[in-house]
N, C-alpha and C. Protein backbone atom coordinates (compact mmCIF):
# COMPACT_ATOMS: atom_id res chain seq x y z
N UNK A 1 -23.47 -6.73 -31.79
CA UNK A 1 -23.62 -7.54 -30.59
C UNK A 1 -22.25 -7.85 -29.99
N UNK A 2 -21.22 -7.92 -30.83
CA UNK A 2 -19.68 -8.44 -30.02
C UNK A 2 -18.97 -7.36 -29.75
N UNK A 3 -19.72 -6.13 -30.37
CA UNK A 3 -18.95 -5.19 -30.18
C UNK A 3 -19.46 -4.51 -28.65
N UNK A 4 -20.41 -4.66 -28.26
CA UNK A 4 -21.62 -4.66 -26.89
C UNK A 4 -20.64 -5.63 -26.12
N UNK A 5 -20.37 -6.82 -26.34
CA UNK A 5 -20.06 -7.82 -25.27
C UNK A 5 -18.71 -7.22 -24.77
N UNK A 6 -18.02 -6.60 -26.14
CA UNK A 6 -16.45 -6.43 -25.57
C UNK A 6 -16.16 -4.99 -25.04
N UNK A 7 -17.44 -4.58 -25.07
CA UNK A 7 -17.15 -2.95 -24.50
C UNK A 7 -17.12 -2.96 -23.07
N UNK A 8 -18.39 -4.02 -22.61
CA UNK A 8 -19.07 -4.69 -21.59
C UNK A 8 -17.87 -5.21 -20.78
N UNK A 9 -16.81 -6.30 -21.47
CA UNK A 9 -16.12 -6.53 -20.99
C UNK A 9 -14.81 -5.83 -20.48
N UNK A 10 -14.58 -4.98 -21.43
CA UNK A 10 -13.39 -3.86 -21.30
C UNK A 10 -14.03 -3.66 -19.79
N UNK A 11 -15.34 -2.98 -19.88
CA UNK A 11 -15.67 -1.87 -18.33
C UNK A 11 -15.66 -2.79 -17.23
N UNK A 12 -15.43 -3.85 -17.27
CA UNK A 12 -15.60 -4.65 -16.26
C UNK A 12 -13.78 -5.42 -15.66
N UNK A 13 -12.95 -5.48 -16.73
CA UNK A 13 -11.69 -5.00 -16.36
C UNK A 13 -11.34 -4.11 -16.07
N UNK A 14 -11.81 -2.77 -16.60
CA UNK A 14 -11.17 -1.56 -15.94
C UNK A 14 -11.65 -1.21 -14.58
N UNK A 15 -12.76 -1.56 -14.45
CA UNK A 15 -13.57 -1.64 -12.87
C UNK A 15 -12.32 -2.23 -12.02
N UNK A 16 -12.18 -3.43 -12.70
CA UNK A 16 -11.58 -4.71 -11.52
C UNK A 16 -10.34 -4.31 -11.19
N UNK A 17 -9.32 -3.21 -12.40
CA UNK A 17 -8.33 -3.08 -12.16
C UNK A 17 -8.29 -1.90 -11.39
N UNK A 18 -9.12 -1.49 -10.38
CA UNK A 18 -9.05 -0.46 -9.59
C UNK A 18 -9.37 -0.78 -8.23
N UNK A 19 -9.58 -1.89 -8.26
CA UNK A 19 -9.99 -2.53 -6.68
C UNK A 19 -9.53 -3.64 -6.25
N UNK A 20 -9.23 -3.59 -5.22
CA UNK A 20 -8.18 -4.47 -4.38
C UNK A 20 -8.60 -5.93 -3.92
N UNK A 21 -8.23 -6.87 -4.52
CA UNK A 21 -8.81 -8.15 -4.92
C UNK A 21 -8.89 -8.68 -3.70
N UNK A 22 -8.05 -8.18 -2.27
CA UNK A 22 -8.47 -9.41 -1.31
C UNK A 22 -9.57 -8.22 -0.33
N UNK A 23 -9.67 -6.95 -0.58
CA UNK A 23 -10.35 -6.19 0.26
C UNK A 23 -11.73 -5.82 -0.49
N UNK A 24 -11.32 -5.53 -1.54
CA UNK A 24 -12.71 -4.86 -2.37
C UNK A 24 -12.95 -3.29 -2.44
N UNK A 25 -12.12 -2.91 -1.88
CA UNK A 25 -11.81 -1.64 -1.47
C UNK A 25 -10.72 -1.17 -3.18
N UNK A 26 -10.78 0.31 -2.92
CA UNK A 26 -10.23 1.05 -4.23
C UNK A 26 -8.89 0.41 -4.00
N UNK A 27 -7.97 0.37 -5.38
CA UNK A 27 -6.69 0.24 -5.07
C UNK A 27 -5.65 1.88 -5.15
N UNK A 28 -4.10 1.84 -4.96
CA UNK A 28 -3.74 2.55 -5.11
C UNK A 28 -3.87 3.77 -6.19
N UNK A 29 -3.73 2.99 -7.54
CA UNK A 29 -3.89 3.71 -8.61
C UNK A 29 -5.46 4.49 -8.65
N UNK A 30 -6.51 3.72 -7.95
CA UNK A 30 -8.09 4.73 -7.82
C UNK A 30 -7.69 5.61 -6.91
N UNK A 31 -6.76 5.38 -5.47
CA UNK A 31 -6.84 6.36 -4.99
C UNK A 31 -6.05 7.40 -5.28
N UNK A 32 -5.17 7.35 -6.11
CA UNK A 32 -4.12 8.55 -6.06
C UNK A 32 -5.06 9.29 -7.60
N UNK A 33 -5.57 8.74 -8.28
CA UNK A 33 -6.98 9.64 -9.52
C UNK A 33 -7.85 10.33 -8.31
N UNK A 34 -8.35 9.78 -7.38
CA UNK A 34 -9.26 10.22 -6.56
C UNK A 34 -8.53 11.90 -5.60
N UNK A 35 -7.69 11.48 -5.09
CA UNK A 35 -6.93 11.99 -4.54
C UNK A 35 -6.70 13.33 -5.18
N UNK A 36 -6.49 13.12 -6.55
CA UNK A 36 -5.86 14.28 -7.61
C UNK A 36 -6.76 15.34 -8.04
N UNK A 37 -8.38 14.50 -7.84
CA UNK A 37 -9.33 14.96 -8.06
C UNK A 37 -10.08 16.15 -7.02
N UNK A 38 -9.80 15.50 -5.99
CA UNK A 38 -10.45 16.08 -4.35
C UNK A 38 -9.11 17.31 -4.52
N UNK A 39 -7.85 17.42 -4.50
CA UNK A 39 -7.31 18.24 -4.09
C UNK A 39 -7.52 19.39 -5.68
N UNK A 40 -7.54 18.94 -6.75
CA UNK A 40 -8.28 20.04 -7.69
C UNK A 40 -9.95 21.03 -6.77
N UNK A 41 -10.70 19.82 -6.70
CA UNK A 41 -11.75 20.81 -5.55
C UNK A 41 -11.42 21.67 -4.82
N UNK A 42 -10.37 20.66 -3.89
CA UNK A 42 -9.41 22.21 -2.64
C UNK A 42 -9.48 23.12 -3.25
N UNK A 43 -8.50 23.13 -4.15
CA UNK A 43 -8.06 24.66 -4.89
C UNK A 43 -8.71 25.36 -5.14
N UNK A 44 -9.87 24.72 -6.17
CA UNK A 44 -10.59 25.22 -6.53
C UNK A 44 -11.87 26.03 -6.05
N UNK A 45 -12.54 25.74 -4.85
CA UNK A 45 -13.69 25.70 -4.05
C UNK A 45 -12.80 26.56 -2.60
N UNK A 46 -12.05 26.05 -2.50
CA UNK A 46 -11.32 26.49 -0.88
C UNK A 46 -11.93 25.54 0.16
N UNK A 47 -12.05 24.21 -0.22
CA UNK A 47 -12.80 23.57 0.78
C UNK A 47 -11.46 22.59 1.18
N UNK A 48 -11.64 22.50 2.61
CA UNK A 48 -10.61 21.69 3.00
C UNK A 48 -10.54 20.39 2.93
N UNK A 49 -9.35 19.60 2.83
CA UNK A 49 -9.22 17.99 2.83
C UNK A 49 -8.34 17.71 3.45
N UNK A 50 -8.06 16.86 4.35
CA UNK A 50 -7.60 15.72 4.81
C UNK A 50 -7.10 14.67 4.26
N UNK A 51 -5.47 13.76 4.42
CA UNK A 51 -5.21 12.76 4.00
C UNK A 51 -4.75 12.06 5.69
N UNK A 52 -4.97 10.86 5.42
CA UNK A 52 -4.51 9.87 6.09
C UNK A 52 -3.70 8.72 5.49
N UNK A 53 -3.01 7.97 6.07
CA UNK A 53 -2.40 6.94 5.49
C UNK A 53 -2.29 5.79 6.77
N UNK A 54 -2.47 5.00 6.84
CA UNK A 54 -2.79 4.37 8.51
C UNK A 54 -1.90 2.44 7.84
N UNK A 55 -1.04 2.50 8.79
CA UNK A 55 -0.66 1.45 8.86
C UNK A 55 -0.66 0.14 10.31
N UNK A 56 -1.36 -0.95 10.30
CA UNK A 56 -1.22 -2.04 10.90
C UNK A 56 -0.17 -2.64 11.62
N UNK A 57 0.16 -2.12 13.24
CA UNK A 57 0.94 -2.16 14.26
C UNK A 57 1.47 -3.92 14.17
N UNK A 58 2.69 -4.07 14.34
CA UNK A 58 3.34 -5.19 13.73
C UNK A 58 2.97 -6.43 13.50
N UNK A 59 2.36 -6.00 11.84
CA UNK A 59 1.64 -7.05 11.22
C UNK A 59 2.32 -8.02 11.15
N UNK A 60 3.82 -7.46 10.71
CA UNK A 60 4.86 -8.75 10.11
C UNK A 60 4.24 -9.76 10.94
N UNK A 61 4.70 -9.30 12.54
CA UNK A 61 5.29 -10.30 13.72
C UNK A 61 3.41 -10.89 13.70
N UNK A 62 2.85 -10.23 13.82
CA UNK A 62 1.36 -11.13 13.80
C UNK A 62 1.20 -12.05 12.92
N UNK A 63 1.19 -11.97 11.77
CA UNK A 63 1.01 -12.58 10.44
C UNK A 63 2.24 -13.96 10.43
N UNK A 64 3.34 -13.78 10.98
CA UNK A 64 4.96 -14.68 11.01
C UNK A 64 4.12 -15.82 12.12
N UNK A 65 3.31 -15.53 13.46
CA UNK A 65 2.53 -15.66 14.69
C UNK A 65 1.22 -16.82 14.53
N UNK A 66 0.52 -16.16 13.28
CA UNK A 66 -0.99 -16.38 12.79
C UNK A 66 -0.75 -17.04 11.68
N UNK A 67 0.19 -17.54 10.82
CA UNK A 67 -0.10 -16.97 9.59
C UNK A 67 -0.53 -16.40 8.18
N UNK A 68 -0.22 -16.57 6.93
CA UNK A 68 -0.41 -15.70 6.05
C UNK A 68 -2.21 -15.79 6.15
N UNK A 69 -2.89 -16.98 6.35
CA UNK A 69 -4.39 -17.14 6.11
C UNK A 69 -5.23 -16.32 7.13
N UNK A 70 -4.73 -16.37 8.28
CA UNK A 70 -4.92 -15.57 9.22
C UNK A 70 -4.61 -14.07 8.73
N UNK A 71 -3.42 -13.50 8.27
CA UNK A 71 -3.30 -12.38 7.84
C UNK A 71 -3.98 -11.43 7.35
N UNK A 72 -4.29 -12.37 6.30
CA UNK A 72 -5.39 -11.59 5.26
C UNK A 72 -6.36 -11.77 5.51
N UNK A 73 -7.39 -12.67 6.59
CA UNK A 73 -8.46 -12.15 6.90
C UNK A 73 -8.36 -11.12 8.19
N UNK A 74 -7.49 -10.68 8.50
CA UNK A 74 -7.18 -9.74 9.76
C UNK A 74 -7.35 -8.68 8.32
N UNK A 75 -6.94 -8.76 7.35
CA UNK A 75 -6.63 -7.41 6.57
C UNK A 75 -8.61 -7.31 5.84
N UNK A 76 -8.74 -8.66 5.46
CA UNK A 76 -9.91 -8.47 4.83
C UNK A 76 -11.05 -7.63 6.22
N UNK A 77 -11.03 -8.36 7.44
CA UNK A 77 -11.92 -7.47 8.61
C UNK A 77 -11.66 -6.07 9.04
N UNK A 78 -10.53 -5.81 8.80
CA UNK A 78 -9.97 -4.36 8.83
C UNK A 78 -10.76 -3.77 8.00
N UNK A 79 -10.66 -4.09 6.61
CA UNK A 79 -11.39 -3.00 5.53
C UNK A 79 -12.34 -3.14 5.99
N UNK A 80 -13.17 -4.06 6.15
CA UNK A 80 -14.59 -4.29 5.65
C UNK A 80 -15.27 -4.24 6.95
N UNK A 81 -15.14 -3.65 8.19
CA UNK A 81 -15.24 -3.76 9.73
C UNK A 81 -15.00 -2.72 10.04
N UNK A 82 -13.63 -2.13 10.24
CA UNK A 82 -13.31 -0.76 10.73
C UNK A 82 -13.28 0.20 9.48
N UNK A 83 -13.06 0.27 8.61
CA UNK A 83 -12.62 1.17 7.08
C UNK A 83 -13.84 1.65 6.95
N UNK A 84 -15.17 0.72 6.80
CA UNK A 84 -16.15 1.11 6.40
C UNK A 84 -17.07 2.06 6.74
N UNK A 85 -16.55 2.15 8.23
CA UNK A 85 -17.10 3.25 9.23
C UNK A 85 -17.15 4.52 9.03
N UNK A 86 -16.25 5.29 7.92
CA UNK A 86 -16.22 6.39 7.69
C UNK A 86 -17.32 7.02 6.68
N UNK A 87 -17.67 8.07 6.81
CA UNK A 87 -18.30 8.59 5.35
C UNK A 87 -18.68 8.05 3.94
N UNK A 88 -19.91 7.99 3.54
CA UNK A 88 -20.09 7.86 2.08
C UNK A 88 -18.78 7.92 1.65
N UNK A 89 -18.65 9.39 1.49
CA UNK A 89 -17.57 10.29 0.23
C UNK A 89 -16.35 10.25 1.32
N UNK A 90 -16.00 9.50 2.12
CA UNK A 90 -14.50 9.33 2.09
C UNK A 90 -14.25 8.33 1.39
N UNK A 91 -12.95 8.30 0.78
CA UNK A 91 -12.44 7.44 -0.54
C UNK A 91 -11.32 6.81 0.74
N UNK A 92 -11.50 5.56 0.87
CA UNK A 92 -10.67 4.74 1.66
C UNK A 92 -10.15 3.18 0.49
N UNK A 93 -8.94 3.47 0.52
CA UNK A 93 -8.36 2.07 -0.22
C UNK A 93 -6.98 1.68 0.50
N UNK A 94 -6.62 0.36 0.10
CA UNK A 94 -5.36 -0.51 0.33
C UNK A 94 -4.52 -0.24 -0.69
N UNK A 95 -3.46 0.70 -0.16
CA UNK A 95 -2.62 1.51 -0.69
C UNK A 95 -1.36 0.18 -1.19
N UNK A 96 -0.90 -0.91 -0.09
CA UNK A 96 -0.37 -2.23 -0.09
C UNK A 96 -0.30 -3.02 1.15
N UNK A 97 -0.10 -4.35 0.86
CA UNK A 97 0.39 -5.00 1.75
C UNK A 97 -0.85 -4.34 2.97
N UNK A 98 -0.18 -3.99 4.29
CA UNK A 98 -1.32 -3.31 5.41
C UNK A 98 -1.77 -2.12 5.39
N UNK A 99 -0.85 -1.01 4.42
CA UNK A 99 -1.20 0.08 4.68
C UNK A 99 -2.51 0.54 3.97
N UNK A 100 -3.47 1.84 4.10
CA UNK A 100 -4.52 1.75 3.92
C UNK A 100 -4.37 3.21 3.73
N UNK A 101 -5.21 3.80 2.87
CA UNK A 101 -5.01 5.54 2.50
C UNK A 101 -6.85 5.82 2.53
N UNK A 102 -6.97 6.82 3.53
CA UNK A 102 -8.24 7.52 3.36
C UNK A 102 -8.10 9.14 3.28
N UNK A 103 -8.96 9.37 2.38
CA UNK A 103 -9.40 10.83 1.81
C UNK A 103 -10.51 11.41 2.60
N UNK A 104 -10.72 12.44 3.30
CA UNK A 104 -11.47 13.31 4.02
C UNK A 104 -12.23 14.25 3.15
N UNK A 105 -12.64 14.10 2.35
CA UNK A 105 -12.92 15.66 1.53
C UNK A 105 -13.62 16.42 2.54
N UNK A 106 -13.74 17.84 2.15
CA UNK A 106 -14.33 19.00 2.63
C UNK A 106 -14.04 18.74 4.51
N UNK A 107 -12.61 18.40 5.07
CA UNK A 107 -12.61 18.18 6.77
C UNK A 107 -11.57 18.66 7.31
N UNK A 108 -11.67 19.41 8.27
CA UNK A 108 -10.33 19.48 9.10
C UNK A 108 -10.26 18.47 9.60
N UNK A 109 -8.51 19.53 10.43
CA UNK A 109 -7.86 18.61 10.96
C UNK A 109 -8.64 17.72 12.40
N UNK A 110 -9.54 18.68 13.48
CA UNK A 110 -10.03 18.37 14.62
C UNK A 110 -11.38 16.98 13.55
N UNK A 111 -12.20 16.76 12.69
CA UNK A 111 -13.01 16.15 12.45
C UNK A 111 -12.13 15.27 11.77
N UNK A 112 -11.17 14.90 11.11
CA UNK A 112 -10.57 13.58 10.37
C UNK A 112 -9.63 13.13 11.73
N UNK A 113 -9.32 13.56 12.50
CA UNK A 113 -8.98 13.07 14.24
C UNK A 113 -9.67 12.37 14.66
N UNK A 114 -11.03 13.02 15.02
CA UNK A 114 -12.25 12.24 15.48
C UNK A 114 -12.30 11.28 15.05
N UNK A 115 -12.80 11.03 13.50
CA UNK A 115 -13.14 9.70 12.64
C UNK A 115 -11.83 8.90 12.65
N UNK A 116 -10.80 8.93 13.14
CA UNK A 116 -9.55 8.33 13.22
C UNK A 116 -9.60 7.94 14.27
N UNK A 117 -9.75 8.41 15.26
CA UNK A 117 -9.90 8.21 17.06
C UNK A 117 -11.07 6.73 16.85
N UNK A 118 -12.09 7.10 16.63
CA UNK A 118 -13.26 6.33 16.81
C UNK A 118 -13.14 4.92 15.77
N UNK A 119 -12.35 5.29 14.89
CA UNK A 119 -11.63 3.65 14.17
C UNK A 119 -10.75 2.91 15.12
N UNK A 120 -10.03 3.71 15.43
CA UNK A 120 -8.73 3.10 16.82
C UNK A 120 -9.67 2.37 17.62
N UNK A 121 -10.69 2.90 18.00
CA UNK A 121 -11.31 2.22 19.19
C UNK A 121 -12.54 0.80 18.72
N UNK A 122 -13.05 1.24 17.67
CA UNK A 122 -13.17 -0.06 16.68
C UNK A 122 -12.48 -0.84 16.66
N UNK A 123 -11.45 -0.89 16.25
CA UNK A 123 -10.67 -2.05 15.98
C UNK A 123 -10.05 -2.22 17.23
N UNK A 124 -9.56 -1.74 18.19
CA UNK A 124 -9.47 -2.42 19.79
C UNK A 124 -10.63 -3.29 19.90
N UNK A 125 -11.73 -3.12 19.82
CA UNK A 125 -12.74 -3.74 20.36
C UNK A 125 -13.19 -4.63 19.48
N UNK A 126 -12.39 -4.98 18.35
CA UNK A 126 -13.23 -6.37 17.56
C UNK A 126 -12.06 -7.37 17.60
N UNK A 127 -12.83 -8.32 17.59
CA UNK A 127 -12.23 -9.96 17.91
C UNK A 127 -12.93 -10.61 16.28
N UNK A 128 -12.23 -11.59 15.89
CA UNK A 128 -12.40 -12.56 14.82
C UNK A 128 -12.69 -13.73 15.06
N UNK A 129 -13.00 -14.53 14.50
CA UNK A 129 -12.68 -15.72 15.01
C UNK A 129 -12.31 -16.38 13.54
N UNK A 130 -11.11 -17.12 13.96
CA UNK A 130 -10.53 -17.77 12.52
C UNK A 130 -9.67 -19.15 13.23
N UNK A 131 -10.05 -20.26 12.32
CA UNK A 131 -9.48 -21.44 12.72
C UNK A 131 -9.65 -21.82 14.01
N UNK A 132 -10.93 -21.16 14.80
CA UNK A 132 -11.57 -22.14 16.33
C UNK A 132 -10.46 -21.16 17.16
N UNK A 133 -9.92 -19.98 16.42
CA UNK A 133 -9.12 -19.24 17.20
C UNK A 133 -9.86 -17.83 17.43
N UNK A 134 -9.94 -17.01 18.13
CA UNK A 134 -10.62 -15.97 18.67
C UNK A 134 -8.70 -14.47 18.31
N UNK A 135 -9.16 -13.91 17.65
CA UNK A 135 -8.07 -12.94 17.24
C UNK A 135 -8.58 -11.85 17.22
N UNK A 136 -7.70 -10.98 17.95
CA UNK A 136 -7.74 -9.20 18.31
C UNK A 136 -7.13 -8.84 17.19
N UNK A 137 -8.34 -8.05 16.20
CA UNK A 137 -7.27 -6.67 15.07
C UNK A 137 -6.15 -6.40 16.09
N UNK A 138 -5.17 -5.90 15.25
CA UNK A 138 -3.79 -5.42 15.80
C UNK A 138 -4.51 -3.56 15.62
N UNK A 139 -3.42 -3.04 16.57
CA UNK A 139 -3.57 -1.40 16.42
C UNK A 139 -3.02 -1.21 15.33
N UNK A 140 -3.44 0.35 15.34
CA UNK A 140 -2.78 0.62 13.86
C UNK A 140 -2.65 2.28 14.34
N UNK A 141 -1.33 2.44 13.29
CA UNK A 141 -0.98 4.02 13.49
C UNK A 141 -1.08 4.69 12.34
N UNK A 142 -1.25 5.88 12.72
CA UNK A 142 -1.68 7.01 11.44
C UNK A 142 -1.20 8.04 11.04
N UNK A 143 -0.99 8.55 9.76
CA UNK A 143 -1.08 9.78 9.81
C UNK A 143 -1.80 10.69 9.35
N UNK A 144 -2.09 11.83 9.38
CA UNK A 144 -2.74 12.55 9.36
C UNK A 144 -1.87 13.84 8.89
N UNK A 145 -2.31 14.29 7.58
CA UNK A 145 -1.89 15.41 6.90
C UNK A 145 -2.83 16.51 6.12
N UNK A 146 -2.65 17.66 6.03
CA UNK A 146 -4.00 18.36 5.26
C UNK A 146 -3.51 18.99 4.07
N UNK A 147 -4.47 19.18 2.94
CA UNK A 147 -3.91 19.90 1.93
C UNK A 147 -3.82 21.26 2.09
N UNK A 148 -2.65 21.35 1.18
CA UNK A 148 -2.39 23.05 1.41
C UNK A 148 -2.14 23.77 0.32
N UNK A 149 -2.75 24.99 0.10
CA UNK A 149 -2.44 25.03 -1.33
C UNK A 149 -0.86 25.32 -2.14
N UNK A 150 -0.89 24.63 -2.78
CA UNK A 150 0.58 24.60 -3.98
C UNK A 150 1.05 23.23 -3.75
N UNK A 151 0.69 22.66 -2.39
CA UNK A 151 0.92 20.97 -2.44
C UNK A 151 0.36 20.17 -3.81
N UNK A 152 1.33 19.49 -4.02
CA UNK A 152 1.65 18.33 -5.16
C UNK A 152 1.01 17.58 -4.84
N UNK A 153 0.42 16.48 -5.79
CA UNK A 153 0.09 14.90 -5.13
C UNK A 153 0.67 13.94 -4.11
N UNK A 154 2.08 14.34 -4.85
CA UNK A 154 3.26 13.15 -4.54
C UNK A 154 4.13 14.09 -3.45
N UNK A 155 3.72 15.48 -2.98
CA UNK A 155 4.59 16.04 -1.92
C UNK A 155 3.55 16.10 -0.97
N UNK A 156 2.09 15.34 -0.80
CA UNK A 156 1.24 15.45 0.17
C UNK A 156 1.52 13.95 0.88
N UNK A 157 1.54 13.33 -0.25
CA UNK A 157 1.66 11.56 -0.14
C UNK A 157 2.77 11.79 0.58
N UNK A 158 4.11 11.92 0.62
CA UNK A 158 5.59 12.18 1.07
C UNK A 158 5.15 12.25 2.28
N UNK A 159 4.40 13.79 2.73
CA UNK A 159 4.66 14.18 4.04
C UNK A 159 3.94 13.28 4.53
N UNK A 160 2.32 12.32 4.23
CA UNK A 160 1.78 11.06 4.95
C UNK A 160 2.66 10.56 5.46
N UNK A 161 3.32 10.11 4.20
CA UNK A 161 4.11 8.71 4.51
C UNK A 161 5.19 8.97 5.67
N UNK A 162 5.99 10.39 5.10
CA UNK A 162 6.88 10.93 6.12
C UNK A 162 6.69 10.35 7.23
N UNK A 163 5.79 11.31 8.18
CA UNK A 163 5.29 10.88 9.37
C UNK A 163 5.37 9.41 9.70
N UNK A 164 4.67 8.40 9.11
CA UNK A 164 4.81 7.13 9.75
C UNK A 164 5.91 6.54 9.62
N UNK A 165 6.97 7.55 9.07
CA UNK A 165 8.72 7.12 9.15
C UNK A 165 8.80 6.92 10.09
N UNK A 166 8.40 8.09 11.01
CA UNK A 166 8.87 8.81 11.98
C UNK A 166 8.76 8.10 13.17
N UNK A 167 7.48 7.03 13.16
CA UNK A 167 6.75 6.36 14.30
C UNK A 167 7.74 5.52 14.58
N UNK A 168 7.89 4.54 15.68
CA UNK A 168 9.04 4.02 16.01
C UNK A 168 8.15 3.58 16.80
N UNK A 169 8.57 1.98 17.73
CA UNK A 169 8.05 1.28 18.76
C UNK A 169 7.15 1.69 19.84
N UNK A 170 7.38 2.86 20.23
CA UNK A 170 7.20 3.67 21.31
C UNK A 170 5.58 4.58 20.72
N UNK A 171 5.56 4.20 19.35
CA UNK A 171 4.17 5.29 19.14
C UNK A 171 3.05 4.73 17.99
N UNK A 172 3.02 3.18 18.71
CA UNK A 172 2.10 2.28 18.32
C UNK A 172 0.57 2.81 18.50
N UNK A 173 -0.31 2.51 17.68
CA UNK A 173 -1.97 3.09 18.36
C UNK A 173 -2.19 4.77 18.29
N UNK A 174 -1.38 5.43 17.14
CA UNK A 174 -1.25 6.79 17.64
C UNK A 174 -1.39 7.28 16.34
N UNK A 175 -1.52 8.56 16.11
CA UNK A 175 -2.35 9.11 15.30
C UNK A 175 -1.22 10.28 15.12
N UNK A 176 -0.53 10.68 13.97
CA UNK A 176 0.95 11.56 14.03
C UNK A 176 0.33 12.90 13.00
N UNK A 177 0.20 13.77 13.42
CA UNK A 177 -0.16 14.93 12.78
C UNK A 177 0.92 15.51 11.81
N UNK A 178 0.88 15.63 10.60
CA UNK A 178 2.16 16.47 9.61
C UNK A 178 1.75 17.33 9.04
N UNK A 179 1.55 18.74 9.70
CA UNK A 179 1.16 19.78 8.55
C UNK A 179 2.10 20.32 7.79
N UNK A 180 1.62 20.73 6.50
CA UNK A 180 2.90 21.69 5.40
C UNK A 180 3.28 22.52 6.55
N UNK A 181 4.96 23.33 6.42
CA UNK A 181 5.35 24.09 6.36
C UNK A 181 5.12 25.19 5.81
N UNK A 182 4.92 26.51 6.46
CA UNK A 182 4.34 27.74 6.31
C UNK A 182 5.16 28.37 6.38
């Protein structure tokens, strides 16, 4: 019987330690297993995938504006409002802080656009209301990368992240395409 309770309990920490305590959403470490997993399929199958990595147009200055309580329910309505919109089997988690990592399995590049486009316009169009205050999600920018074969985990993640180096003031609300080099 204690040996039942503590097995019980183990699975219920290891659950917890994979999901993101203020979103509910996978955390980093589920998504980069997930991640490792879907791009074994690529290879394997020849079916295409999609990564995104989408970060929250200047949260700082919103959150410094609103703050921190306000923040995190701007972050908690994000997941649980716009995130959710995608696919069963897309694997969407809170990578940190605002940024947010979704997995496309089996999608090009023109269909993980789309479902990216049609989040953008989600979250333009939702309002909150927090503290008798009425609050607009902030935009958010993206990137958008595809697997290719001989890509690494951590050289797919790179070129994500790459890209939203790249974004600068001027390319708020925008969606930055990074394919491998051929």
């Amino acid at each position: 019987l204690d040996r039942d309770l503590l097995k019980d309990e183990l699975g219920r920490v290891r659950d917890q330690s994979l999901v993101d305590e203020l979103t509910g959403l996978q955390n980093k470490t589920a998504f980069g297993t997930q991640l490792d997993a879907e791009m074994g399929r690529s290879k394997r199958y020849g079916f295409s995938l999609a990564l995104s990595v989408i970060v929250l147009d200047q949260f700082d200055t919103y959150r410094e504006q609103c703050g921190k309580d306000a923040g995190d329910e701007v972050i908690r309505t994000f997941a649980n409002q716009i995130l959710t919109g995608f696919r069963g089997y897309d694997a969407v988690a809170r990578l940190s802080g605002y940024k947010f990592g979704i997995l496309f399995p089996n999608t090009q590049k023109e269909g993980a656009l789309s479902a990216l486009e049609k989040a953008q316009k989600r979250a333009a169009d939702t309002v909150i209301q927090f503290n008798g205050k009425s609050l607009h999600l902030p935009t958010f920018t993206s990137s958008l990368t595809l697997y290719s074969p001989g890509d690494k985990l951590e050289g797919l993640m790179k070129r994500a992240y790459d890209a939203l180096a790249l974004a600068d003031e001027s390319t708020r609300n925008k969606i930055i395409v990074a394919l491998a080099q051929t």
